[in-house]
Protein backbone atom coordinates (compact mmCIF):
# COMPACT_ATOMS: atom_id res chain seq x y z
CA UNK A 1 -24.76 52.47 7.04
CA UNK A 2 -25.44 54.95 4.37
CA UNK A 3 -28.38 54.13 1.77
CA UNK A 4 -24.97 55.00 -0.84
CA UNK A 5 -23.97 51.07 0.08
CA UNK A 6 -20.41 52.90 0.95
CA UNK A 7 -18.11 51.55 2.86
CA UNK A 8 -18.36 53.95 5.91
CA UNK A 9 -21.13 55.87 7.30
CA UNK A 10 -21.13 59.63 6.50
CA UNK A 11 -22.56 60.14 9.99
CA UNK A 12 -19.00 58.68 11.65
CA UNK A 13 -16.95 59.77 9.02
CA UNK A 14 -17.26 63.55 9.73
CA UNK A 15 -17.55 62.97 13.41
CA UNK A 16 -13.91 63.66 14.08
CA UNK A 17 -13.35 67.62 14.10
CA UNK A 18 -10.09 66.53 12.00
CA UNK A 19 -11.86 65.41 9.21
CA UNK A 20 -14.62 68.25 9.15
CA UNK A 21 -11.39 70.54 9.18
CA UNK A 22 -10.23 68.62 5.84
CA UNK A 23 -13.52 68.78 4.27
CA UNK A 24 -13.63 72.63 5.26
CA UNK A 25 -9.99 72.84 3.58
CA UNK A 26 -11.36 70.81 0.64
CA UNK A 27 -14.36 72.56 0.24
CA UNK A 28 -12.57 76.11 -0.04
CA UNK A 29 -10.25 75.02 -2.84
CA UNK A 30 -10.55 72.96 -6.31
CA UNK A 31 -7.86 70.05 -4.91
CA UNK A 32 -5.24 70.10 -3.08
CA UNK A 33 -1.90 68.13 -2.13
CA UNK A 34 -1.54 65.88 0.61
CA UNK A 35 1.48 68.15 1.36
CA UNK A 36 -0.47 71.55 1.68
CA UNK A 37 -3.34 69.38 3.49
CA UNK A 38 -0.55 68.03 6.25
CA UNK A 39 0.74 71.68 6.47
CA UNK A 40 -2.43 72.87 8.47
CA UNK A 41 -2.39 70.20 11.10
CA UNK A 42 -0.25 69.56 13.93
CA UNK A 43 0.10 65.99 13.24
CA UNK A 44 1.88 63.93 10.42
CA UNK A 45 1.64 62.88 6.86
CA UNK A 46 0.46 59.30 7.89
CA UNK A 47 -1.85 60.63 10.46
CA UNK A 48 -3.34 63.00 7.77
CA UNK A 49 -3.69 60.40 5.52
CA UNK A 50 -5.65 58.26 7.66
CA UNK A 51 -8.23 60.65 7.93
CA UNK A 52 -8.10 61.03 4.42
CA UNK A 53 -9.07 57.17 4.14
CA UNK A 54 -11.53 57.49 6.12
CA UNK A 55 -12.81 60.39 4.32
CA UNK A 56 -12.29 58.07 0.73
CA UNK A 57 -14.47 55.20 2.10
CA UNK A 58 -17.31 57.71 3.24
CA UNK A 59 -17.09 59.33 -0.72
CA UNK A 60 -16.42 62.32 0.80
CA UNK A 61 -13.33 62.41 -0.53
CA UNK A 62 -12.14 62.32 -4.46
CA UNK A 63 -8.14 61.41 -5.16
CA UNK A 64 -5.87 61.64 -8.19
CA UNK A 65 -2.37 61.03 -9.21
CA UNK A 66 -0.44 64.05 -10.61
CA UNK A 67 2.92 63.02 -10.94
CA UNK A 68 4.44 61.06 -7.66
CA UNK A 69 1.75 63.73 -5.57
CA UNK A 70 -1.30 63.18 -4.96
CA UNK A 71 -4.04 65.63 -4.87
CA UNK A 72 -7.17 65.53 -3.03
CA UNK A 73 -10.85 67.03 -3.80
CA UNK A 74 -14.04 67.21 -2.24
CA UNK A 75 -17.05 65.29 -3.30
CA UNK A 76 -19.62 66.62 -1.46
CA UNK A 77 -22.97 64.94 -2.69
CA UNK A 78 -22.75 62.47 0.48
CA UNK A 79 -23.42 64.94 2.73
CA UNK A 80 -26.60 65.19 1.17
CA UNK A 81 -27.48 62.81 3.77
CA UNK A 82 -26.54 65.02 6.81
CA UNK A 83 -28.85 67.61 5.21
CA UNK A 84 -31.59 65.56 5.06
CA UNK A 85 -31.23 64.45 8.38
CA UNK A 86 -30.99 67.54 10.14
CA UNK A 87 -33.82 68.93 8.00
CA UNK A 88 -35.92 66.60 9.74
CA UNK A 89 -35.55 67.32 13.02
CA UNK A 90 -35.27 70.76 12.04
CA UNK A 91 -38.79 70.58 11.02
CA UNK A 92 -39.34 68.61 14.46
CA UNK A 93 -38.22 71.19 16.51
CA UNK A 94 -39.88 74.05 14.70
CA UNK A 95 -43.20 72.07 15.26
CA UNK A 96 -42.29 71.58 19.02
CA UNK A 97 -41.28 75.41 19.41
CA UNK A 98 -44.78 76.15 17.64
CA UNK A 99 -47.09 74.24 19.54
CA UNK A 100 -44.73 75.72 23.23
CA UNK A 101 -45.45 79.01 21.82
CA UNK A 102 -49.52 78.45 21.31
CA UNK A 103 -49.35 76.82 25.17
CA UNK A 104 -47.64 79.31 26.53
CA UNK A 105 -49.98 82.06 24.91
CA UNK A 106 -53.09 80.10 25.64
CA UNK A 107 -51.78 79.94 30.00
CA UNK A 108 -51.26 83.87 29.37
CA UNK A 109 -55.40 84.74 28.17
């Protein structure tokens, strides 16, 4: 579980390629309706809004009423956490390429 204490772990949360679609959506606009969100799936409202949730609990995912509509926004600062992650073993594998690339010039000499 996150080190946020949130209800669902970032890491599952944006496992689902739905979900990383919505964020995408989300991230290229200010907020947006659960109607425009459904519009770019091939699945329904209810389905959409599941991921949504899921999103929500994860605090990837911001939500207002406007109205009977409600509009959705991204809150990216959890993925913070992906970052740092894959930072790491970025750095791991850069070290691991390094040192193959000193071997492999060392077996050439």
């Amino acid at each position: 579980m996150s080190e946020n204490n949130q209800l669902r772990d970032v890491f599952a949360a944006i496992a689902d390629p739905t979900r990383r679609r919505l964020i995408h959506l989300l991230a290229e606009a200010e907020e947006l309706p659960l109607h425009e969100l459904t519009s770019q799936f091939p699945m329904g409202r209810t389905a959409v809004s599941k991921h949504l949730t899921i999103l929500k609990e994860a605090g990837l995912v911001l939500d207002r009423k406007v109205g009977r509509e409600t509009r959705f926004r991204l809150n990216a600062s959890p993925l913070k956490e992906i970052q740092d992650w894959v930072a790491f073993y970025s750095k791991y594998w850069s070290m691991n390429m390094l040192r193959l690339n000193q071997l492999l010039e060392e077996e050439e000499e």
